[in-house]
C-alpha atoms as a PDB file:
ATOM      1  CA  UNK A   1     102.593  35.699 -54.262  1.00  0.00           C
ATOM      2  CA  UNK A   2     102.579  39.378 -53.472  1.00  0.00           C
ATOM      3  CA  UNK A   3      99.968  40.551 -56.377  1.00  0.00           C
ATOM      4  CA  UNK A   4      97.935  37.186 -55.256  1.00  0.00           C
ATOM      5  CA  UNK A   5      97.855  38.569 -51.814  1.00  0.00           C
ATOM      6  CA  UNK A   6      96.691  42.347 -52.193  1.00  0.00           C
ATOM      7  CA  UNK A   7      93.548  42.785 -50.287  1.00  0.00           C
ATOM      8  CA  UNK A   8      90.514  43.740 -52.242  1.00  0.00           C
ATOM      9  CA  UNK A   9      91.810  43.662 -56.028  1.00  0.00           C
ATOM     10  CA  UNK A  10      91.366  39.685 -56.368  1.00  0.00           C
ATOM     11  CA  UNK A  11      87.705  40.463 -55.519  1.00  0.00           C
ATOM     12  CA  UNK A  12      87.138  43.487 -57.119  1.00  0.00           C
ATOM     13  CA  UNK A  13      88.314  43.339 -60.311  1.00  0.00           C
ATOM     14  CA  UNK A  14      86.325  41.956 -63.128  1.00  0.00           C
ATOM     15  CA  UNK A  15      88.212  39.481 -65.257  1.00  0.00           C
ATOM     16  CA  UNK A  16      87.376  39.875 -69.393  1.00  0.00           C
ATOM     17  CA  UNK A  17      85.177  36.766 -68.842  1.00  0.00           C
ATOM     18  CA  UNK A  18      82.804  38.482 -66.355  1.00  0.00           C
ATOM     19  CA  UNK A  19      82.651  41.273 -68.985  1.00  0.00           C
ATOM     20  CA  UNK A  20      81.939  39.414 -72.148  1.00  0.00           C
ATOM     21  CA  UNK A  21      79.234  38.049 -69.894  1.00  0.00           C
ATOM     22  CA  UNK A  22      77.846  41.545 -68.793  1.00  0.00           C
ATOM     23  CA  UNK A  23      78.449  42.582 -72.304  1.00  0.00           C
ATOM     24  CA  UNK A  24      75.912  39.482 -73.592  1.00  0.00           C
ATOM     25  CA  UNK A  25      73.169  39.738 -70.747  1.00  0.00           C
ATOM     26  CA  UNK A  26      72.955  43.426 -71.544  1.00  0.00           C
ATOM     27  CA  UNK A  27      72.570  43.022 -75.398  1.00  0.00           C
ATOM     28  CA  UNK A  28      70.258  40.055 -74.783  1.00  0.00           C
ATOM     29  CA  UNK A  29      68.140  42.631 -72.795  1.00  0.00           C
ATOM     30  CA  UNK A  30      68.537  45.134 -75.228  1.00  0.00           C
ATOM     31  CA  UNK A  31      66.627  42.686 -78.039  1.00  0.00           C
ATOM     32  CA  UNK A  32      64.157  41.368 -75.596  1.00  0.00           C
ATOM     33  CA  UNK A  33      63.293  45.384 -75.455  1.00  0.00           C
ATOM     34  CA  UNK A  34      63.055  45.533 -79.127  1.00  0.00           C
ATOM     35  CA  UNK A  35      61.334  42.654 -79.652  1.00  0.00           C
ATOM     36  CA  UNK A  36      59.180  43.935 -76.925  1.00  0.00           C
ATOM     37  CA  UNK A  37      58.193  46.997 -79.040  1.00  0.00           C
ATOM     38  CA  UNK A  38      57.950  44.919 -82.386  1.00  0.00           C
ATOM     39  CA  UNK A  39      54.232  44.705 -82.996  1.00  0.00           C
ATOM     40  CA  UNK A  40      52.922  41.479 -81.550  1.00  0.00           C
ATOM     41  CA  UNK A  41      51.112  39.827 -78.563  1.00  0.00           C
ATOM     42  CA  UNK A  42      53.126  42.081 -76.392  1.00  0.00           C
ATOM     43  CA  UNK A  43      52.401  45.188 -77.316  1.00  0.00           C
ATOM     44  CA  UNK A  44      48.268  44.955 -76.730  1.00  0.00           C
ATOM     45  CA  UNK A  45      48.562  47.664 -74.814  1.00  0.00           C
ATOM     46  CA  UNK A  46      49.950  50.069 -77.451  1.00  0.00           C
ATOM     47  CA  UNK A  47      47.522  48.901 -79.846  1.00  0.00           C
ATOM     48  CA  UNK A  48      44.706  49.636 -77.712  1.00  0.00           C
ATOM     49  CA  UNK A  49      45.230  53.149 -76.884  1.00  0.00           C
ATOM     50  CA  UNK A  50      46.470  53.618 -80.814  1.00  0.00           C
ATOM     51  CA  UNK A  51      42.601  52.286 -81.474  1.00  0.00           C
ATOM     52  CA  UNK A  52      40.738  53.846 -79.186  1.00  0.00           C
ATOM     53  CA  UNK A  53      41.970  57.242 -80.869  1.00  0.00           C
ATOM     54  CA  UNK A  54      39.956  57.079 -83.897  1.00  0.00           C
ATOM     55  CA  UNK A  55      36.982  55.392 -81.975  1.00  0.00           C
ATOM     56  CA  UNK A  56      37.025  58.487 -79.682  1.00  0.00           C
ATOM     57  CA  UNK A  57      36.952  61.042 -82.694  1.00  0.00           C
ATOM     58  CA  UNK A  58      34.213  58.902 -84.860  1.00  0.00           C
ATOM     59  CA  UNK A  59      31.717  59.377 -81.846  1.00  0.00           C
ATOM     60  CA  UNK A  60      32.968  63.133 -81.536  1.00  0.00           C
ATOM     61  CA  UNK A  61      31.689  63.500 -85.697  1.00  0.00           C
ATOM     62  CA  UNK A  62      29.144  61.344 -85.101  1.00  0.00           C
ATOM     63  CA  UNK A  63      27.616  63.418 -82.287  1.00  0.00           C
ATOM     64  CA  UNK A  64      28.385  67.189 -84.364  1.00  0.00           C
ATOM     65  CA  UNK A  65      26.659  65.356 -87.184  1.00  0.00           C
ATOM     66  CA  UNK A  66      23.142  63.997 -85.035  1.00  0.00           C
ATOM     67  CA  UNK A  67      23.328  67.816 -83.430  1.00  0.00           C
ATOM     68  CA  UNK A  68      23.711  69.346 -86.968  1.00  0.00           C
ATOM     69  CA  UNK A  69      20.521  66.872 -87.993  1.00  0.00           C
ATOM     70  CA  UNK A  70      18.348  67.808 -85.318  1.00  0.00           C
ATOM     71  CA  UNK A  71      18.974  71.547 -86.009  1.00  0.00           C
ATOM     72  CA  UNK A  72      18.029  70.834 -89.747  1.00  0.00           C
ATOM     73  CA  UNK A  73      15.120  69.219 -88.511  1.00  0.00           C
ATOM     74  CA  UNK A  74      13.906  71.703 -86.195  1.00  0.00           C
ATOM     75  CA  UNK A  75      14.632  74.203 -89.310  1.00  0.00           C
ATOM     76  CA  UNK A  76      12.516  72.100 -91.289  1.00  0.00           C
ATOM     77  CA  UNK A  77       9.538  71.786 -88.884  1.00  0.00           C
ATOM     78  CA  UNK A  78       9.518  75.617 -88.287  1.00  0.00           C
ATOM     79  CA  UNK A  79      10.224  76.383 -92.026  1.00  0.00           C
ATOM     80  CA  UNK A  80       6.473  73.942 -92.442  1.00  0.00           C
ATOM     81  CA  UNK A  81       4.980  75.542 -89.421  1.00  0.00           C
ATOM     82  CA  UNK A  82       5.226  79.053 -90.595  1.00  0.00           C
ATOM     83  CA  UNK A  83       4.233  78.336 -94.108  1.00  0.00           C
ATOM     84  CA  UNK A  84       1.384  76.446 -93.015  1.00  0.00           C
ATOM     85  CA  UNK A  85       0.271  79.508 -90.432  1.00  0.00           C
ATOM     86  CA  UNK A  86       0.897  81.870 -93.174  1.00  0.00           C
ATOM     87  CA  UNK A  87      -1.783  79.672 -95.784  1.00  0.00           C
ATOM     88  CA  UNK A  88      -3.808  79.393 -92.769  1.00  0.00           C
ATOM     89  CA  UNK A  89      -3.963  82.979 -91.917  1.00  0.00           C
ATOM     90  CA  UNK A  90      -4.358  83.569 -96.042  1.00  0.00           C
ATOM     91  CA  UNK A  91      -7.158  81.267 -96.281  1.00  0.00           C
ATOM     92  CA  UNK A  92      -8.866  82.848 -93.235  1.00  0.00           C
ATOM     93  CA  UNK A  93      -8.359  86.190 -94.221  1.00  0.00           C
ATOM     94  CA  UNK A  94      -9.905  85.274 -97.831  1.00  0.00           C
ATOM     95  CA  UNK A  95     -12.384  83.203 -96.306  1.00  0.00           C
ATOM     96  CA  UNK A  96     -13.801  86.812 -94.376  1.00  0.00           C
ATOM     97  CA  UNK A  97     -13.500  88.679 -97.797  1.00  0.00           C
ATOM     98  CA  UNK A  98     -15.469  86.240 -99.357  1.00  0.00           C
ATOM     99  CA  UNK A  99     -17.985  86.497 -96.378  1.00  0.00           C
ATOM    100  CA  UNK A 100     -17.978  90.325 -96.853  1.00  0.00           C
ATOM    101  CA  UNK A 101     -18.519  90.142-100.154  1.00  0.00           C
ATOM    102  CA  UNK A 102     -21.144  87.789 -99.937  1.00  0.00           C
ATOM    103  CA  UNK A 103     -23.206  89.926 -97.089  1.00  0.00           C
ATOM    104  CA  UNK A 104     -22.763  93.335 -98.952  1.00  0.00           C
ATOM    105  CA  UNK A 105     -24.037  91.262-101.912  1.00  0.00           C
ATOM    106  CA  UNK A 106     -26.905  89.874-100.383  1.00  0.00           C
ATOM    107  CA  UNK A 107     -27.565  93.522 -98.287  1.00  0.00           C
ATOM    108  CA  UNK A 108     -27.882  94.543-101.739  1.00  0.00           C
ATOM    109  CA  UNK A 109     -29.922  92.291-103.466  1.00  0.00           C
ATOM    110  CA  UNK A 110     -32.641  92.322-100.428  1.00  0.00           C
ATOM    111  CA  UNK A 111     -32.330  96.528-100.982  1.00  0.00           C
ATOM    112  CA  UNK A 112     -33.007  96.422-104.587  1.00  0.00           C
ATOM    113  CA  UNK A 113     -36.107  93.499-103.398  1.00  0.00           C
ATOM    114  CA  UNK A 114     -37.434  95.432-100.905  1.00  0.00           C
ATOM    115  CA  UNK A 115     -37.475  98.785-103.599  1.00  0.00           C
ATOM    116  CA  UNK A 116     -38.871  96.561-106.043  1.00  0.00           C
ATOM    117  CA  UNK A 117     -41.414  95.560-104.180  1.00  0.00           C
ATOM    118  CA  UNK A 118     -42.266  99.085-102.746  1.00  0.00           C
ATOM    119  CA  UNK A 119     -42.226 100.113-106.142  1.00  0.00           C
ATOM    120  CA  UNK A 120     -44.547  97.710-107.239  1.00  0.00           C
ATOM    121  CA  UNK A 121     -46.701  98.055-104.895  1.00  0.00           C
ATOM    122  CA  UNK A 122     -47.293 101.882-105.173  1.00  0.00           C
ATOM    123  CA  UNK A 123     -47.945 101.330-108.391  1.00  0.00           C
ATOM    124  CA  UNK A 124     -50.496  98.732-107.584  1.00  0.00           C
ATOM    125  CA  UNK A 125     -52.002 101.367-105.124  1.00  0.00           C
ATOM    126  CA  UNK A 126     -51.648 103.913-108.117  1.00  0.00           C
ATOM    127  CA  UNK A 127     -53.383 101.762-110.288  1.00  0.00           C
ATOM    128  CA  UNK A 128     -56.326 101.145-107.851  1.00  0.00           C
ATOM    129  CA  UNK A 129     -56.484 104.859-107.129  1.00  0.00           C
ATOM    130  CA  UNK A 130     -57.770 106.711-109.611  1.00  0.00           C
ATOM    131  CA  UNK A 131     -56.668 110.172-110.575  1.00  0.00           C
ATOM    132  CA  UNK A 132     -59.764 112.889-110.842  1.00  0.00           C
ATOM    133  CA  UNK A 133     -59.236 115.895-112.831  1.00  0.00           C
ATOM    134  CA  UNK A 134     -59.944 119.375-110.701  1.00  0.00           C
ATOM    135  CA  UNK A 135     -63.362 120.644-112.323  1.00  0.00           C
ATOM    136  CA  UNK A 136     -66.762 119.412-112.349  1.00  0.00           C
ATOM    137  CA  UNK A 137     -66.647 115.998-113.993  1.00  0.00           C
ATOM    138  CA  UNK A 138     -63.713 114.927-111.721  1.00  0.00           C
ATOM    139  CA  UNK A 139     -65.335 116.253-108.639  1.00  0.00           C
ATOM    140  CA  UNK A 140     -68.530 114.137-109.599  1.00  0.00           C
ATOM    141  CA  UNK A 141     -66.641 111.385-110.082  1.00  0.00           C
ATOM    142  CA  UNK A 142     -64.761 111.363-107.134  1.00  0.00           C
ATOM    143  CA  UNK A 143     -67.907 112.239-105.028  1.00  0.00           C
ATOM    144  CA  UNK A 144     -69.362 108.252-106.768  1.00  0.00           C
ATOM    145  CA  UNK A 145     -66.372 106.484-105.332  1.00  0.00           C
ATOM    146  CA  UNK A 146     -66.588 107.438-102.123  1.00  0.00           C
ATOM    147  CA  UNK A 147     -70.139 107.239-102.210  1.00  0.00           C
ATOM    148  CA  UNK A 148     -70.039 103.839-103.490  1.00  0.00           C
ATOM    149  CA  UNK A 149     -67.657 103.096-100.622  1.00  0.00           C
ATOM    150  CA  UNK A 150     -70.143 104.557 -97.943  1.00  0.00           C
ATOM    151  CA  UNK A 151     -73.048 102.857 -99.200  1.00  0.00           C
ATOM    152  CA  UNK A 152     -74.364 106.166-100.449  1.00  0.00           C
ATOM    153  CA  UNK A 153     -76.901 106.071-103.538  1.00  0.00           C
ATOM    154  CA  UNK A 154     -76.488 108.000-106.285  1.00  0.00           C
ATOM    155  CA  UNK A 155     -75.825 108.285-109.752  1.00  0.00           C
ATOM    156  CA  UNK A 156     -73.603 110.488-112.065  1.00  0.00           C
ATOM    157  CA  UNK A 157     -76.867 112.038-113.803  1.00  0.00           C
ATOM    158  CA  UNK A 158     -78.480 112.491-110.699  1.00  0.00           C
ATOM    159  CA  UNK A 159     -75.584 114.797-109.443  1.00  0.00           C
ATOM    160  CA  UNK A 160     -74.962 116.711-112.114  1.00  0.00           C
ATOM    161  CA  UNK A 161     -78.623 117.485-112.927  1.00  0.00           C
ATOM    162  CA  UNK A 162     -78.797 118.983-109.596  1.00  0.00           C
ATOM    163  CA  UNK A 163     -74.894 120.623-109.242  1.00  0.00           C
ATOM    164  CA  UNK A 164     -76.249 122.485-112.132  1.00  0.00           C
ATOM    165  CA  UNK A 165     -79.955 123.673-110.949  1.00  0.00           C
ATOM    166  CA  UNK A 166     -78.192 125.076-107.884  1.00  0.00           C
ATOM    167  CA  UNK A 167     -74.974 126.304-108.447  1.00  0.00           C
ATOM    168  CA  UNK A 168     -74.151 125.978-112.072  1.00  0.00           C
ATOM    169  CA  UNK A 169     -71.377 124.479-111.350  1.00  0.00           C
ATOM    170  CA  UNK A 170     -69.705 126.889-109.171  1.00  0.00           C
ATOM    171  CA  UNK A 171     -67.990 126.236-105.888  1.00  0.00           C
ATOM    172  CA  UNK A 172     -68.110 129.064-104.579  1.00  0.00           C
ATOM    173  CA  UNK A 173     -71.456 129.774-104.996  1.00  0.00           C
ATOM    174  CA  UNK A 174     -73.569 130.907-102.330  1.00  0.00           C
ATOM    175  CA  UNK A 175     -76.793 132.148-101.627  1.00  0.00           C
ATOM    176  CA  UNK A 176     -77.928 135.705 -99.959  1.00  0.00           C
ATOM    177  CA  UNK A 177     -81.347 136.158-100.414  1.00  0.00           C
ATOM    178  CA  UNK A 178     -83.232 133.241 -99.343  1.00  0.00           C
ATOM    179  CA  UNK A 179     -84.902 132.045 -95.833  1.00  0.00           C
ATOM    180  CA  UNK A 180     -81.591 130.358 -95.288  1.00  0.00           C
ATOM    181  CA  UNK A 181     -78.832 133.635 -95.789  1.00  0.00           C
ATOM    182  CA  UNK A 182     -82.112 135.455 -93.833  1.00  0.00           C
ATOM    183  CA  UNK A 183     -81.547 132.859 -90.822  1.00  0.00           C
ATOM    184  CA  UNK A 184     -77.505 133.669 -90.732  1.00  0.00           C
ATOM    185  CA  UNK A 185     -76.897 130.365 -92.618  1.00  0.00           C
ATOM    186  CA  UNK A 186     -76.797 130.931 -96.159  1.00  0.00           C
ATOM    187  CA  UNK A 187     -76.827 128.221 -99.009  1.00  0.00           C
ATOM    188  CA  UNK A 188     -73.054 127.344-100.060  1.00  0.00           C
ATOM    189  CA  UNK A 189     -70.999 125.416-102.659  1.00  0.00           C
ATOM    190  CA  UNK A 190     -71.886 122.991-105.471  1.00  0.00           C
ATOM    191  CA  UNK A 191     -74.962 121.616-104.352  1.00  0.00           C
ATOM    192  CA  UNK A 192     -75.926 124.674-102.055  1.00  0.00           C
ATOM    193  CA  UNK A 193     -75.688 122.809 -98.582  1.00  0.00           C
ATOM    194  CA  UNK A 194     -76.436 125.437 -95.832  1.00  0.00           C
ATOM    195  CA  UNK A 195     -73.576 124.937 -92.133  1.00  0.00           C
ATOM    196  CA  UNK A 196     -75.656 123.138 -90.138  1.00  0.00           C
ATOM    197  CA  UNK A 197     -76.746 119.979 -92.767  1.00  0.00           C
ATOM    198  CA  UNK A 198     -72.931 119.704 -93.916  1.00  0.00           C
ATOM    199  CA  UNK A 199     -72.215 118.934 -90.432  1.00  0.00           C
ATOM    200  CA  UNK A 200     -74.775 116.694 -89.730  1.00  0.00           C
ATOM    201  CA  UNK A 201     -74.092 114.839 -92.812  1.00  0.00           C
ATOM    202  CA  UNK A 202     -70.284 115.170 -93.403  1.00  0.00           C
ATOM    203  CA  UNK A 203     -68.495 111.585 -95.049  1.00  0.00           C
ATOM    204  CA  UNK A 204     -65.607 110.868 -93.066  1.00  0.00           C
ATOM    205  CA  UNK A 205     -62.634 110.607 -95.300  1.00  0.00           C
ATOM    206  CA  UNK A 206     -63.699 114.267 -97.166  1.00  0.00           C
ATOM    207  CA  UNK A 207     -62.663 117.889 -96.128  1.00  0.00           C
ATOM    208  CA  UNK A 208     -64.394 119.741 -93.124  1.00  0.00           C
ATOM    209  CA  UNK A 209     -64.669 122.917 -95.853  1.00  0.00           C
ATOM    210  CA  UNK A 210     -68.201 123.360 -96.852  1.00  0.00           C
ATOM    211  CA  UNK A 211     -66.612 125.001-100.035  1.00  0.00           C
ATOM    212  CA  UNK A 212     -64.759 121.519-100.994  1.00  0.00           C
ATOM    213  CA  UNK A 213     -66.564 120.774-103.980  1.00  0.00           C
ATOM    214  CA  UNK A 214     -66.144 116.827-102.966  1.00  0.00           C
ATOM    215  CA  UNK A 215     -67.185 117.075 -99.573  1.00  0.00           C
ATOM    216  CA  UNK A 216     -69.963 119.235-100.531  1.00  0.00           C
ATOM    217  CA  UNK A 217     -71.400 117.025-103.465  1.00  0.00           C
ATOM    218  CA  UNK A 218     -70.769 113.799-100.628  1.00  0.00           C
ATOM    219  CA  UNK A 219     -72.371 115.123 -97.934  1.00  0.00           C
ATOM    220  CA  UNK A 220     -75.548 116.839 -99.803  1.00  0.00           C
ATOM    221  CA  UNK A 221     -75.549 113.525-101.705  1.00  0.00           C
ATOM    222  CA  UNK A 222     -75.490 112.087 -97.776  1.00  0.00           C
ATOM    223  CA  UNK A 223     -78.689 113.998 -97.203  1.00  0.00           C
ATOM    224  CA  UNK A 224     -80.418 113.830-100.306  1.00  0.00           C
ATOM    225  CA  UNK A 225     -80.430 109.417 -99.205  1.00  0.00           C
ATOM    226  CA  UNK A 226     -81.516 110.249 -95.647  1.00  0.00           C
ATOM    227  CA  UNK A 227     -84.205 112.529 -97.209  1.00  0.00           C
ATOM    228  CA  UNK A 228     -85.635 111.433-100.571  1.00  0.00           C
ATOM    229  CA  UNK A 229     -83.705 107.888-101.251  1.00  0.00           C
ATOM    230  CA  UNK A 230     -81.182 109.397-103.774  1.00  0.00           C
ATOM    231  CA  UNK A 231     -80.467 112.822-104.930  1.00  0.00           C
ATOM    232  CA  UNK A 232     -81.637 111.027-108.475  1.00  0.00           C
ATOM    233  CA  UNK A 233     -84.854 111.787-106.679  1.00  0.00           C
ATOM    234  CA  UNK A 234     -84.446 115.061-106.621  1.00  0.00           C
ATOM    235  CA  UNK A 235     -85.789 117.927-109.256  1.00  0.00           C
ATOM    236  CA  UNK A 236     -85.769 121.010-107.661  1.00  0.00           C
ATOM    237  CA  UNK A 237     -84.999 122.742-104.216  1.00  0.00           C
ATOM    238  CA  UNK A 238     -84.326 120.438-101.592  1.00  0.00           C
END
């Protein structure tokens, strides 16, 4: 009666029952835990952060790899844009060669033309003007063209028959005795023309010099029309 009756150990003190049953309610929690981790509809959770891992790193590559693309790209494009400005500057700098070439070319060819030409046509001018030897018979002949160019008659007999009455063929013959040299104008040249007729009756085109054996045939020749028709006309001093 006196353990019975001891205040507080009746209530207090487990009996091996109550532990057994602590014993089983704590094992049984113990496997629900397990079984809690044991892969199944219970552990979602778990599973979802263990798969959103390798979702998370396959949009990290996936990002490197579009950024590493793009830079590629841009490579590219700049790679095609600088070989296309290098042709382009290549073709244009050819392209102003070829236009150098071409105007130094056709500078040329116009300067060999325009000598061709000038070459042709002094000889054209050659051709049409005669060369007249330097004594009588060239002076003579000389004297007809221009002559024939004035409209002044005459013939090659004509002036020679004459050129030789009165000078003999001299130029620079001249005359001291007669009325003429008495006056202070004396006969002079080829055809003996005294100062004052050669100026009156000069051809335009010939020397001013009485002593010229062309202008003095040309402008006694000049006179000899005014005077008698033709110096043909004429047979002795005139």
């Amino acid at each position: 009666m006196s353990k019975l009756s001891t205040p507080g150990h009746s209530r207090s003190a487990l009996t091996k029952t109550q532990k057994f049953s602590i014993a089983g309610v704590a094992t049984l929690g113990a496997a629900a835990l397990a079984f809690s981790l044991v892969p199944g509809s219970s552990d979602a959770g778990t599973q979802s952060v263990d798969a959103a891992a390798p979702v998370a790193f396959k949009q990290n590559v996936d990002a490197q790899q579009a950024v590493h693309a793009g830079v590629i790209k841009q490579q590219g494009t700049a790679d095609k844009q600088a070989k296309a400005d290098a042709a382009a500057k290549a073709k244009a700098e050819a392209d102003a060669a070829a236009k150098k070439r071409a105007d130094e070319e056709a500078a040329a060819k116009k300067k060999a033309e325009d000598e061709r030409k000038a070459k042709e046509a002094a000889s054209r001018a050659a051709a049409r003007k005669p060369v007249y030897a330097n004594n009588l018979d060239g002076w003579i002949r000389q004297s007809l063209d221009i002559m024939k160019s004035k409209g002044i008659p005459g013939s090659y007999e004509g002036l020679h028959r004459n050129i030789i009455r009165e000078s003999a063929g001299d130029p620079n013959a001249k005359n001291g005795w007669d009325i003429n040299a008495i006056n202070g104008t004396p006969s002079i040249g080829l055809l003996q023309v005294i100062q004052p007729t050669f100026n009156a009756y000069h051809v335009e085109g010939t020397s001013t010099n009485i002593a010229d054996p062309v202008a003095n045939i040309t402008a006694a020749a000049n006179y000899a029309a005014d005077r008698y028709g033709s110096m043909d006309n004429v047979n002795s001093a005139y």
